[in-house]
PDB file of N, CA and C in Angstrom:
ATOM      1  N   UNK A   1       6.795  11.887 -11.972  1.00  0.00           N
ATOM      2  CA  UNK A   1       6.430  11.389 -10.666  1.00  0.00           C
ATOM      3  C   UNK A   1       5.462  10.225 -10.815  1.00  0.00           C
ATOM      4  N   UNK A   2       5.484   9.480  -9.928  1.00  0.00           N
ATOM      5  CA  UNK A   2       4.611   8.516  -9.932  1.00  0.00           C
ATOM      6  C   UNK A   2       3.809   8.012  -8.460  1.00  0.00           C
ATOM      7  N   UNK A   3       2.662   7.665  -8.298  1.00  0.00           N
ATOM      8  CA  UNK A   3       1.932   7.468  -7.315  1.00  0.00           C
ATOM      9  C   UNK A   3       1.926   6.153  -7.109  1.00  0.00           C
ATOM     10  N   UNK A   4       2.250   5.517  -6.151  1.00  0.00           N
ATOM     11  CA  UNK A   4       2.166   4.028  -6.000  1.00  0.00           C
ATOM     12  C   UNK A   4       0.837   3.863  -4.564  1.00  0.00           C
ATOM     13  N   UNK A   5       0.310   2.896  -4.888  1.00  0.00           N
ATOM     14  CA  UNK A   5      -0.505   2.223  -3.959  1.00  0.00           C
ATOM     15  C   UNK A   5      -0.902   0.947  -3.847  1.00  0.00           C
ATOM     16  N   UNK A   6      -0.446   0.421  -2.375  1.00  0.00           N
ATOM     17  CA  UNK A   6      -0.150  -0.791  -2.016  1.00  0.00           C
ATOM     18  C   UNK A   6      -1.304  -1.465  -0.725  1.00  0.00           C
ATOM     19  N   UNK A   7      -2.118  -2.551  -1.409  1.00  0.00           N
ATOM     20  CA  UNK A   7      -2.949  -3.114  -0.721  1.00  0.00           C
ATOM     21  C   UNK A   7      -2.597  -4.337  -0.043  1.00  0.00           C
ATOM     22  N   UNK A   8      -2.244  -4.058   0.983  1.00  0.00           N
ATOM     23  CA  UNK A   8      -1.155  -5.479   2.272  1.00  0.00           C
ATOM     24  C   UNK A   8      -2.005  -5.892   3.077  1.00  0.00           C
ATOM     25  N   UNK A   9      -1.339  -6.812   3.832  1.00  0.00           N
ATOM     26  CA  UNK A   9      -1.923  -7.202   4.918  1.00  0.00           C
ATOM     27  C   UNK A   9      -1.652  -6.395   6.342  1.00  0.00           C
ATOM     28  N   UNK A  10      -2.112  -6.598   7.474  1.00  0.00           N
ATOM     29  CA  UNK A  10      -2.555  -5.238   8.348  1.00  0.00           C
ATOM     30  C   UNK A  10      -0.790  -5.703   9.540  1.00  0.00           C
ATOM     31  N   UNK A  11      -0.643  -6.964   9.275  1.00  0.00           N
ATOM     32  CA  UNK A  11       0.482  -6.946  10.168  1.00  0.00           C
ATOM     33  C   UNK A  11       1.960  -7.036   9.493  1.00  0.00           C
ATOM     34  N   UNK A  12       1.581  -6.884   8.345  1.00  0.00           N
ATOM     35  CA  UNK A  12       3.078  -6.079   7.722  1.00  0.00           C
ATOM     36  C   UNK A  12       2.816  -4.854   7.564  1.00  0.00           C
ATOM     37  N   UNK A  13       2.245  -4.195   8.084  1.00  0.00           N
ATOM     38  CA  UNK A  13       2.845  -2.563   7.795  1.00  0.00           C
ATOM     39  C   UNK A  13       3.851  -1.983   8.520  1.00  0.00           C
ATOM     40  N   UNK A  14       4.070  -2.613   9.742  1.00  0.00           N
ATOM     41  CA  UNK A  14       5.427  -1.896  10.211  1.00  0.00           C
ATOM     42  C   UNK A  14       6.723  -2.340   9.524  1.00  0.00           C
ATOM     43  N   UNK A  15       7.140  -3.655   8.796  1.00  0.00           N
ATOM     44  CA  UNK A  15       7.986  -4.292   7.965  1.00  0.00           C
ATOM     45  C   UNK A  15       7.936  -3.182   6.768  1.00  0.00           C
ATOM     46  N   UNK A  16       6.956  -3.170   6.110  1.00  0.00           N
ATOM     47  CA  UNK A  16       7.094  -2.582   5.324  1.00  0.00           C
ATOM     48  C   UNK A  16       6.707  -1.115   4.929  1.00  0.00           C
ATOM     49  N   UNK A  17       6.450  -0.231   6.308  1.00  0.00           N
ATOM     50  CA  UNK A  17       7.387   1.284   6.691  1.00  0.00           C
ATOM     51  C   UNK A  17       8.673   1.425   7.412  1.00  0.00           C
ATOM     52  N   UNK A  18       9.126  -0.051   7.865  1.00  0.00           N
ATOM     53  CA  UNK A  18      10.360   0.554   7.897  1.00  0.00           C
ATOM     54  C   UNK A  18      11.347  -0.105   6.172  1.00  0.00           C
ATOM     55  N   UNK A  19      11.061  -1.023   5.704  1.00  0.00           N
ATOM     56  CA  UNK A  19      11.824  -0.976   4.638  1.00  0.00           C
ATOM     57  C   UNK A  19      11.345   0.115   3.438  1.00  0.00           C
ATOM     58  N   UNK A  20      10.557   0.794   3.566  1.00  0.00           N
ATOM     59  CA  UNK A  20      10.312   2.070   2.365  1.00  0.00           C
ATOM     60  C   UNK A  20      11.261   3.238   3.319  1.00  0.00           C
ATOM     61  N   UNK A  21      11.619   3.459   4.438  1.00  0.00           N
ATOM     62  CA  UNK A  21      11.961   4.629   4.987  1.00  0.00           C
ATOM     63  C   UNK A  21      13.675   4.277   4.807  1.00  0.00           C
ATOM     64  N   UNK A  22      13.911   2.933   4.533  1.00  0.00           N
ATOM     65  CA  UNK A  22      15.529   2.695   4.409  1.00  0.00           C
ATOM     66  C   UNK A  22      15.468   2.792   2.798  1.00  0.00           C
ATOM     67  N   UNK A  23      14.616   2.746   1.792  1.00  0.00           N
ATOM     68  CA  UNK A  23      14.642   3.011   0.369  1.00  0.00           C
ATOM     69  C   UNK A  23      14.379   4.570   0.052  1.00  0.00           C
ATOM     70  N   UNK A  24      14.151   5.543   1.111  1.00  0.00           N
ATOM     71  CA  UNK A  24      14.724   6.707   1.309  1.00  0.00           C
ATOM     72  C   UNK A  24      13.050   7.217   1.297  1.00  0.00           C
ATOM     73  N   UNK A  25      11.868   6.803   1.250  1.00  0.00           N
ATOM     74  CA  UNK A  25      11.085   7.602   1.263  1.00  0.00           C
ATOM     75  C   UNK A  25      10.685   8.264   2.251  1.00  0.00           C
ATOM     76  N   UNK A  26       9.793   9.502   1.748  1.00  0.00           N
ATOM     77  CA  UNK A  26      10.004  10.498   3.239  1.00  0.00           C
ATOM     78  C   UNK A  26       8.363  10.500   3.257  1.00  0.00           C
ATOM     79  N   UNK A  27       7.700  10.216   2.649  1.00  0.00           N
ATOM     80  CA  UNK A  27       6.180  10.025   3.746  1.00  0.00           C
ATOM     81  C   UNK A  27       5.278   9.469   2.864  1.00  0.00           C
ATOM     82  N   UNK A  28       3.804   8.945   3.919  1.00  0.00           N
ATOM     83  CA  UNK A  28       3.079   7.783   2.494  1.00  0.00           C
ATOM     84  C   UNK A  28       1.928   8.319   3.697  1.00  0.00           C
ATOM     85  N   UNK A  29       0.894   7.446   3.087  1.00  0.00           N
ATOM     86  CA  UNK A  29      -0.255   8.103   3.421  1.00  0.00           C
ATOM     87  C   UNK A  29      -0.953   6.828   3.892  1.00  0.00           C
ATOM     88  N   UNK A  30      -1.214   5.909   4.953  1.00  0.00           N
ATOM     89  CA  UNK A  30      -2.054   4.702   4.820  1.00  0.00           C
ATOM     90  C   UNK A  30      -3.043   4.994   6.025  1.00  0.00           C
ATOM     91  N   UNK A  31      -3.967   4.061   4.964  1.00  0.00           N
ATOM     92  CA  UNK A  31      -5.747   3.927   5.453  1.00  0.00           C
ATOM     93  C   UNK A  31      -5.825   2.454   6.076  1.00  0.00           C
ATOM     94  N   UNK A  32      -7.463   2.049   6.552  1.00  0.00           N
ATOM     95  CA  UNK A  32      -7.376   1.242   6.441  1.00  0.00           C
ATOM     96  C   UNK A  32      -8.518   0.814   6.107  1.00  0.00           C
ATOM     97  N   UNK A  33      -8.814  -0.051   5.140  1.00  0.00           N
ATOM     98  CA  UNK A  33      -9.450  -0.412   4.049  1.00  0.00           C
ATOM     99  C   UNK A  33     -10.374  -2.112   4.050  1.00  0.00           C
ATOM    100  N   UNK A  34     -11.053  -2.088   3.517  1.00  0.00           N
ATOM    101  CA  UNK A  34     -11.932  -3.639   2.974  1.00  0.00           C
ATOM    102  C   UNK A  34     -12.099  -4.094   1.782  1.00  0.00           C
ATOM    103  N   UNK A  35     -12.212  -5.296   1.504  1.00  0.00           N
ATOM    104  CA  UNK A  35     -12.333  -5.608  -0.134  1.00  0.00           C
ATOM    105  C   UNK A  35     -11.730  -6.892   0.027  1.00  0.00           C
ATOM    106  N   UNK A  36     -12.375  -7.492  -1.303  1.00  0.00           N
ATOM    107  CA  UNK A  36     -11.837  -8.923  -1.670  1.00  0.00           C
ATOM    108  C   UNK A  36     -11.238  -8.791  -3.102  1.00  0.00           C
ATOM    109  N   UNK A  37     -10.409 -10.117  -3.394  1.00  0.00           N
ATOM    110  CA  UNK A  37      -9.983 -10.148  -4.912  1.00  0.00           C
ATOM    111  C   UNK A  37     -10.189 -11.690  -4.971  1.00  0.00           C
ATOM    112  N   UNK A  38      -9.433 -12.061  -5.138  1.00  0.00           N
ATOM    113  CA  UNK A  38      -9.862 -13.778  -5.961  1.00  0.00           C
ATOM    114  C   UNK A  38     -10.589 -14.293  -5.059  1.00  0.00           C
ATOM    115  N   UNK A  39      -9.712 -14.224  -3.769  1.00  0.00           N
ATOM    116  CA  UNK A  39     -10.052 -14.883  -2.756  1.00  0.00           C
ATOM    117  C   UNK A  39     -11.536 -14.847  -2.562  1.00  0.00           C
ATOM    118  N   UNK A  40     -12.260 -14.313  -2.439  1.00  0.00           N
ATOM    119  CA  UNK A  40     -13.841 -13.967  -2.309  1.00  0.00           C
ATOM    120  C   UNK A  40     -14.362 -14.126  -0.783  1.00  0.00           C
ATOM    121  N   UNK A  41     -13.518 -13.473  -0.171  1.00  0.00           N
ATOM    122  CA  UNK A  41     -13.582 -13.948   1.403  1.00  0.00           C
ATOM    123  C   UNK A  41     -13.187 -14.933   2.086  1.00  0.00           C
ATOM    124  N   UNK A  42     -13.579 -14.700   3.276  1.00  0.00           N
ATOM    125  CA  UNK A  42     -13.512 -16.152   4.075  1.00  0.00           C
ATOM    126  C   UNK A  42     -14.508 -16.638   4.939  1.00  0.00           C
ATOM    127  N   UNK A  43     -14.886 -17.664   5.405  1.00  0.00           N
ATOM    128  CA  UNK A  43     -15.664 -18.365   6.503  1.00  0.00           C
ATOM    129  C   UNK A  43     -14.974 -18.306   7.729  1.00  0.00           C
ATOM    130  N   UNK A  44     -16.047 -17.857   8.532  1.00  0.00           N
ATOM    131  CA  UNK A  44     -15.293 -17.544   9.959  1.00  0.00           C
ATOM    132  C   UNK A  44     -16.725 -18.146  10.795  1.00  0.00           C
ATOM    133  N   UNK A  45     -16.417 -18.913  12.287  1.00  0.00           N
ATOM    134  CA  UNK A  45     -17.575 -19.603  12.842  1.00  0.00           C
ATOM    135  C   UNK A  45     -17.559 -18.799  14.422  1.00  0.00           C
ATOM    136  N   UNK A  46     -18.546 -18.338  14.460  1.00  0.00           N
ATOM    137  CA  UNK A  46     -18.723 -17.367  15.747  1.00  0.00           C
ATOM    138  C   UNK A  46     -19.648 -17.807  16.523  1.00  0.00           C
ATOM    139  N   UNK A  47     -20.139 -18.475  17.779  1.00  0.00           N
ATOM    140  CA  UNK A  47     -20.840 -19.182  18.538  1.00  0.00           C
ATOM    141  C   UNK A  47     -21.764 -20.592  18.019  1.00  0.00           C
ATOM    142  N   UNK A  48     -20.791 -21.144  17.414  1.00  0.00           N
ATOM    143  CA  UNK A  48     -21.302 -22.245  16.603  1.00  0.00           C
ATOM    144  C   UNK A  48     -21.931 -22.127  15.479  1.00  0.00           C
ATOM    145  N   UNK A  49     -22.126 -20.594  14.949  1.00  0.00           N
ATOM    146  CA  UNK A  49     -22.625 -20.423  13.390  1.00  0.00           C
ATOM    147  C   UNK A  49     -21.493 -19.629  12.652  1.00  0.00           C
ATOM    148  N   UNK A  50     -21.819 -20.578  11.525  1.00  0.00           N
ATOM    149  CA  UNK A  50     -20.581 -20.300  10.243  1.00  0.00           C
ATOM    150  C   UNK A  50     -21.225 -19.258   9.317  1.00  0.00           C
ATOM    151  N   UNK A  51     -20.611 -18.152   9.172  1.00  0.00           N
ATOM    152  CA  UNK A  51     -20.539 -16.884   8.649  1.00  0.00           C
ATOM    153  C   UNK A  51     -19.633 -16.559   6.993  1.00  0.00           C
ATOM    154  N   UNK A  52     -19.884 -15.770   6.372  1.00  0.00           N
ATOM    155  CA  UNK A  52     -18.593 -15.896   5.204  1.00  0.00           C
ATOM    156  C   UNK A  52     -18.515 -14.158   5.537  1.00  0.00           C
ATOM    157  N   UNK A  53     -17.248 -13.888   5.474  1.00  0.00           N
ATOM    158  CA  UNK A  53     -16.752 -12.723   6.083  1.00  0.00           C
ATOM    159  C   UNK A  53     -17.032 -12.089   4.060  1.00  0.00           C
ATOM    160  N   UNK A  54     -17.284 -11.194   3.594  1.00  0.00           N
ATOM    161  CA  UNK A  54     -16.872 -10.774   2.040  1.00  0.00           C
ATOM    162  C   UNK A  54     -16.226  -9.999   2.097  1.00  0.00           C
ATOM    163  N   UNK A  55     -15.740  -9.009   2.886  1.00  0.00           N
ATOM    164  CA  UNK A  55     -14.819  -7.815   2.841  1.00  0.00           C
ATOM    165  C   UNK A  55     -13.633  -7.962   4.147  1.00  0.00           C
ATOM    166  N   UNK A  56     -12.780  -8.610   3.187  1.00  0.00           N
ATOM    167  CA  UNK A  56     -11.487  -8.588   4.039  1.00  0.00           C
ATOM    168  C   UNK A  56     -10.903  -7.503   4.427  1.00  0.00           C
ATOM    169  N   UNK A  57     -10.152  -7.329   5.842  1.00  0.00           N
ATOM    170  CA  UNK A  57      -9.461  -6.070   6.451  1.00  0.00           C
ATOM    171  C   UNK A  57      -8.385  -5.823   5.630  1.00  0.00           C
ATOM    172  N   UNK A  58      -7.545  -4.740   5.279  1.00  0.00           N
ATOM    173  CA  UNK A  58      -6.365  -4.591   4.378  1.00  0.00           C
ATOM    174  C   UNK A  58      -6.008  -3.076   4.761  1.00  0.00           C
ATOM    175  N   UNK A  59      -4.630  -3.192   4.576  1.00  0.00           N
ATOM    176  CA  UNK A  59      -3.900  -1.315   4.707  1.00  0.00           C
ATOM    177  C   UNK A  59      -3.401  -1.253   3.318  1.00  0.00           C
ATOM    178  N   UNK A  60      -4.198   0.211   3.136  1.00  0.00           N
ATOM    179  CA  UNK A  60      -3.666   0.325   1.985  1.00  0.00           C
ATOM    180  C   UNK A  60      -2.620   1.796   1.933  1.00  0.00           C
ATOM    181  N   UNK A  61      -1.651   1.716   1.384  1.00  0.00           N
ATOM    182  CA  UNK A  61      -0.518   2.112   1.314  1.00  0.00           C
ATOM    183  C   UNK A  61      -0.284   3.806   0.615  1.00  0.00           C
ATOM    184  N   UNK A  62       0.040   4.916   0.311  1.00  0.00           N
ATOM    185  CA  UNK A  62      -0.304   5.581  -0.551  1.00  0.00           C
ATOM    186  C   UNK A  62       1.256   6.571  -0.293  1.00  0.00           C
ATOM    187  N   UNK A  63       1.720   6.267  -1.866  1.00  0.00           N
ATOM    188  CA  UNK A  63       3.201   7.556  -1.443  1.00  0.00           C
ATOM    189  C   UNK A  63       3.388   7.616  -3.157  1.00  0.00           C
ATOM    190  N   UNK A  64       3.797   9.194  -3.207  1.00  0.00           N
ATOM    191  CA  UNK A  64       4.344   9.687  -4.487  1.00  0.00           C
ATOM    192  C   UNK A  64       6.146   9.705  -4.572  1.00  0.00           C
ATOM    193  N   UNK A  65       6.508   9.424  -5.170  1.00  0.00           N
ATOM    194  CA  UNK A  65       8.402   9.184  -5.648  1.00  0.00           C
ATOM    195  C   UNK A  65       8.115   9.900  -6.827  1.00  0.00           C
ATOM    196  N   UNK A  66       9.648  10.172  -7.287  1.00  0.00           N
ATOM    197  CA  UNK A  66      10.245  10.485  -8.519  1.00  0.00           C
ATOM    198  C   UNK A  66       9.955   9.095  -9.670  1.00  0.00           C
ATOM    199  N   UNK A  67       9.922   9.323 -10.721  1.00  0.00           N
ATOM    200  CA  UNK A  67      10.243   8.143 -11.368  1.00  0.00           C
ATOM    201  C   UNK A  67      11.716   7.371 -11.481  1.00  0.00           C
ATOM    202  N   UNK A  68      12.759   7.612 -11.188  1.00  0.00           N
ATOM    203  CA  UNK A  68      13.531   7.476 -11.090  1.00  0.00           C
ATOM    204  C   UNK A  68      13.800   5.929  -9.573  1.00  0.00           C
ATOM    205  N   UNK A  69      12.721   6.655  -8.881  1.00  0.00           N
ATOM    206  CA  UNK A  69      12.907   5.954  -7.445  1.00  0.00           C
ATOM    207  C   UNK A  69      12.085   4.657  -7.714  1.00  0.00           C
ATOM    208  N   UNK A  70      10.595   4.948  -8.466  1.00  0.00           N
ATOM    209  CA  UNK A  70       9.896   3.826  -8.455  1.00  0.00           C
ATOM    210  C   UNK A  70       9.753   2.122  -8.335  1.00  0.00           C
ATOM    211  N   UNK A  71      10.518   2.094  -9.223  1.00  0.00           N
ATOM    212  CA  UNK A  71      10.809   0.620  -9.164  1.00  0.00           C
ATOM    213  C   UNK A  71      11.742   0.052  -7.812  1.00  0.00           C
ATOM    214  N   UNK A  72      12.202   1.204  -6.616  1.00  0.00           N
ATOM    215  CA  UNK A  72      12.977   0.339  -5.883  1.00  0.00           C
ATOM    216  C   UNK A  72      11.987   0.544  -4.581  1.00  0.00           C
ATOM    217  N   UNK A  73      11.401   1.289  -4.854  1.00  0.00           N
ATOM    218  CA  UNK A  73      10.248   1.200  -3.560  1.00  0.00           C
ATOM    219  C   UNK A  73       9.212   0.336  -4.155  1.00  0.00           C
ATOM    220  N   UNK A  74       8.930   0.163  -5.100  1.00  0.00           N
ATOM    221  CA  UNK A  74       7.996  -1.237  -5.681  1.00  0.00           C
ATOM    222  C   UNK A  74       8.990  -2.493  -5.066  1.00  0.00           C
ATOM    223  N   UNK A  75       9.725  -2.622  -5.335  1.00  0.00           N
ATOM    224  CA  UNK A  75      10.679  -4.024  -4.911  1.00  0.00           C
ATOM    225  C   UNK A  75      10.328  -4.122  -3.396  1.00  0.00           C
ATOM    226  N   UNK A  76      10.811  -2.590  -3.068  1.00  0.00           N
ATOM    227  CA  UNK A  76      10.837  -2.933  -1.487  1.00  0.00           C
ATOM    228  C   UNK A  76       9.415  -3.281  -0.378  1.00  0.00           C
ATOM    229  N   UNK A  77       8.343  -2.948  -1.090  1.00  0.00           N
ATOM    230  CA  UNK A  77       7.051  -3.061  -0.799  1.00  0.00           C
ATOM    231  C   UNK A  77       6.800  -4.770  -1.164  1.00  0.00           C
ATOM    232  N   UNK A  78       6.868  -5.152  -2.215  1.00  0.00           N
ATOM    233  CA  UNK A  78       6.763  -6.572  -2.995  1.00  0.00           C
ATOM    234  C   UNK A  78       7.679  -7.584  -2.095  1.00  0.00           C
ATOM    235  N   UNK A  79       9.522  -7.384  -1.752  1.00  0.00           N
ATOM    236  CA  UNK A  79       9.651  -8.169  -1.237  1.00  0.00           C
ATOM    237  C   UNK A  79       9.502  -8.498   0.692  1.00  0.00           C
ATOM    238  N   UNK A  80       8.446  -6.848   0.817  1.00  0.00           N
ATOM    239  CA  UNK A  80       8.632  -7.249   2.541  1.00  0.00           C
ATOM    240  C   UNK A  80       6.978  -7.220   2.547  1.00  0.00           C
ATOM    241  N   UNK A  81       6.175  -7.227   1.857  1.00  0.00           N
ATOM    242  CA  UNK A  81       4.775  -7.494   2.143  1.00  0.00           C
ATOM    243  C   UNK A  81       4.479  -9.188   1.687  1.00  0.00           C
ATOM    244  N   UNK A  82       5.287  -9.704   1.128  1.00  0.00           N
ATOM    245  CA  UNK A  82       5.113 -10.907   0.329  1.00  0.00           C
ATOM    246  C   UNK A  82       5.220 -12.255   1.636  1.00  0.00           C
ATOM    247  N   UNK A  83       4.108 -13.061   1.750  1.00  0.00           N
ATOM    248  CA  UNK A  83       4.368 -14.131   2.619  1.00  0.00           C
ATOM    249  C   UNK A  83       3.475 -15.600   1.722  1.00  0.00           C
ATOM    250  N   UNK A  84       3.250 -15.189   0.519  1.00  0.00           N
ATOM    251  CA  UNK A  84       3.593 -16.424  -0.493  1.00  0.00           C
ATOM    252  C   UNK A  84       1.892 -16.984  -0.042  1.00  0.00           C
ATOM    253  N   UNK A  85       1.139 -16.497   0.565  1.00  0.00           N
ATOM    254  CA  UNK A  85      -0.297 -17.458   0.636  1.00  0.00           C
ATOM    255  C   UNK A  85      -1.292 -16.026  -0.374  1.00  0.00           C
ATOM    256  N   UNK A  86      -2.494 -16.362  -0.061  1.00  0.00           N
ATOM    257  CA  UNK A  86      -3.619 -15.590  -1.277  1.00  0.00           C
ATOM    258  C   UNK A  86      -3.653 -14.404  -0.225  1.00  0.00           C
ATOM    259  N   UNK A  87      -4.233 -13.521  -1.151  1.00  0.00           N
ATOM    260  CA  UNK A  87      -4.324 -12.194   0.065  1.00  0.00           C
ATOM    261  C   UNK A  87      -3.543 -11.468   0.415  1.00  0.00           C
ATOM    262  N   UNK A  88      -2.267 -11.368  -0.250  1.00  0.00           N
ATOM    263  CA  UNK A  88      -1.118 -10.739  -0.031  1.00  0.00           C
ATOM    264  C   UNK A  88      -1.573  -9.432  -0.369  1.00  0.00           C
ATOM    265  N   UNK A  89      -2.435  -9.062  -1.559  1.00  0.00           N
ATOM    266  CA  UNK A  89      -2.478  -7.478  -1.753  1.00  0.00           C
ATOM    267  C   UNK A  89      -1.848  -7.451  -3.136  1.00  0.00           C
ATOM    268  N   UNK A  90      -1.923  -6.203  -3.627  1.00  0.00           N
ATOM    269  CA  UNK A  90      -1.814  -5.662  -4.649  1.00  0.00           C
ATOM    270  C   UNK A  90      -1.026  -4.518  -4.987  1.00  0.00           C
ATOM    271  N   UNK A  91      -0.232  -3.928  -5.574  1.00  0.00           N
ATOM    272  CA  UNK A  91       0.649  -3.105  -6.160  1.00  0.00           C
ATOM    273  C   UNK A  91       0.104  -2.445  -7.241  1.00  0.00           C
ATOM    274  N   UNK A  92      -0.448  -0.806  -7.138  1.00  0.00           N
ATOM    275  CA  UNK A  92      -0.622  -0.378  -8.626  1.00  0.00           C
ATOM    276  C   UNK A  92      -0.017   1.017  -8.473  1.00  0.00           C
ATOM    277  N   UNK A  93       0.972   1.159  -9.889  1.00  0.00           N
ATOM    278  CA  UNK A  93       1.697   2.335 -10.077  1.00  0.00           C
ATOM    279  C   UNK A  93       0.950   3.184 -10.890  1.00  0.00           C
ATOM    280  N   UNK A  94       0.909   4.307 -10.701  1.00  0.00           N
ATOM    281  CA  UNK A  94       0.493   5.156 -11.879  1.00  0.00           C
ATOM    282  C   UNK A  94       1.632   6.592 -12.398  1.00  0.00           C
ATOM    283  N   UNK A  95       1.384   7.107 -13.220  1.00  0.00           N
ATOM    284  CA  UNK A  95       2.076   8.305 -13.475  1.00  0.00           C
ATOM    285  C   UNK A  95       1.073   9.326 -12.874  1.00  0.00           C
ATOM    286  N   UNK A  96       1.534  11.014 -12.144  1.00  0.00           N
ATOM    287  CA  UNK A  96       1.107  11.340 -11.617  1.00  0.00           C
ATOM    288  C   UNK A  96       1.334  12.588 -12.737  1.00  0.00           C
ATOM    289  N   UNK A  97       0.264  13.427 -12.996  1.00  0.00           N
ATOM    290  CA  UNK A  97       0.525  14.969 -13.634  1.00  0.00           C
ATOM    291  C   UNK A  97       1.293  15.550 -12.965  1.00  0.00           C
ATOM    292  N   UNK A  98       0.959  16.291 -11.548  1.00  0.00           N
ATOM    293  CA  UNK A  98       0.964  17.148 -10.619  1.00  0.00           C
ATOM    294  C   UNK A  98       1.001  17.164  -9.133  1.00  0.00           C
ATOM    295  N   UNK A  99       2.047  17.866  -8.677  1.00  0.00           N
ATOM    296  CA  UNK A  99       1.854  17.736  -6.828  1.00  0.00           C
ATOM    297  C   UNK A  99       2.135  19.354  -6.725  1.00  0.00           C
ATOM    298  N   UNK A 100       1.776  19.732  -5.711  1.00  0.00           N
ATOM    299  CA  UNK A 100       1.737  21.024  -5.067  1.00  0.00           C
ATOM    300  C   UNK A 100       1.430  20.566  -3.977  1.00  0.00           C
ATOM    301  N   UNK A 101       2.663  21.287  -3.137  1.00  0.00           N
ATOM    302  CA  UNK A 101       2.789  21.887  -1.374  1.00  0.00           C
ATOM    303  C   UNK A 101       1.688  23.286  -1.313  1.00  0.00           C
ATOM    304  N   UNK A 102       1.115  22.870  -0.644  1.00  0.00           N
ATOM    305  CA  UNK A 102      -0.026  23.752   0.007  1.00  0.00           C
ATOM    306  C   UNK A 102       0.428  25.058   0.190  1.00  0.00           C
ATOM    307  N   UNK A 103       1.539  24.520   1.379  1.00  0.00           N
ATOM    308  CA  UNK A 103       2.160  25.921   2.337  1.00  0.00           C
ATOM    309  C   UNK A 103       2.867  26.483   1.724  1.00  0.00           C
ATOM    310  N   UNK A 104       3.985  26.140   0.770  1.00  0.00           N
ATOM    311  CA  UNK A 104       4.461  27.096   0.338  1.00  0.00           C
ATOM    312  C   UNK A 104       4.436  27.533  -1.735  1.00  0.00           C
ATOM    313  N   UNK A 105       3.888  26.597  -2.142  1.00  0.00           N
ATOM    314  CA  UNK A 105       3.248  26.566  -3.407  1.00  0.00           C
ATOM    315  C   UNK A 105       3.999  26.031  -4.734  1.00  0.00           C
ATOM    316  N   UNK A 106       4.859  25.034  -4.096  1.00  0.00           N
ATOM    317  CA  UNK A 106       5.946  24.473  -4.311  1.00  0.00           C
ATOM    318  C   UNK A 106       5.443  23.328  -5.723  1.00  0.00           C
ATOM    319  N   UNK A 107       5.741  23.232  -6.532  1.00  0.00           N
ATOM    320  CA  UNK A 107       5.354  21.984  -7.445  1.00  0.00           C
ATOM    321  C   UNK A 107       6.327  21.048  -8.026  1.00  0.00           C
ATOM    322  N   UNK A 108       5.866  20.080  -8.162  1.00  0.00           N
ATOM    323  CA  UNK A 108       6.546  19.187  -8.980  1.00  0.00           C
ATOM    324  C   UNK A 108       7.002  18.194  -7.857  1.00  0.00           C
ATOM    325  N   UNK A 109       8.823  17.993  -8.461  1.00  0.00           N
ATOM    326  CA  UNK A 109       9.602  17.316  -7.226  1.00  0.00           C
ATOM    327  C   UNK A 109       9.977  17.733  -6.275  1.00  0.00           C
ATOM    328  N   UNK A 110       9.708  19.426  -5.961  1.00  0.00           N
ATOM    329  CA  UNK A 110      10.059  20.299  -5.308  1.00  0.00           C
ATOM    330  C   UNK A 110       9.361  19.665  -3.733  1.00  0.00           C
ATOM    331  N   UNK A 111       8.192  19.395  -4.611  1.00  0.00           N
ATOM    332  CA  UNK A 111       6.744  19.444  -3.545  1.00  0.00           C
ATOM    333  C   UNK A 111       6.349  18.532  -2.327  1.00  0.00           C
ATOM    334  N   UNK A 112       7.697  17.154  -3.274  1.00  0.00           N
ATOM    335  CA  UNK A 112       7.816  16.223  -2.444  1.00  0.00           C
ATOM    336  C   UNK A 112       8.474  15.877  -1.324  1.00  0.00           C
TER     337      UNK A 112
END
């Protein structure tokens, strides 16, 4: 299994829950989040004084797949969050040990 989590921008998340739900996934977990990366913020001017914003708004994304599935819900996240300027967000996969269903005590891929 593998855990993917995806740091986007706040007005593609409906683009890109509905293209993970046509790549068959059945549920993800998103927050919503702050932080910078290269970019280091931005300047924003609010009653004639200029401000530098450091913690940009962002949704961040959170769903476990099979390994098997991974790479096509990575694609599908990459090519519908992608609009080619800075700030697009970030993609990190990991391998996951373990999942367990609460309710019924289910593990593994079972669980998912």
């Amino acid at each position: 299994m593998k855990k993917i989590e995806a740091v986007i921008r706040h007005f593609k998340l409906e683009e890109v829950k509905d293209a993970l739900t046509e790549a068959g996934v059945s549920g993800m977990t998103v927050t919503e989040v702050r932080g910078f990366g290269r970019q280091k913020g931005h300047k924003e001017q609010y009653r004639g004084a200029e401000y530098t914003v450091d913690f940009v708004p962002k949704v961040k994304i959170e769903l476990i797949v099979d390994d098997d599935e991974s790479q096509k819900v990575v694609d599908a996240i990459l090519n519908t969050a992608r609009t080619g300027q800075i700030g697009d967000g970030k993609i990190f996969v990991s391998d996951l040990g373990e999942a367990v269903r609460i309710r019924t005590g289910e593990t593994g891929s079972e669980s998912l």
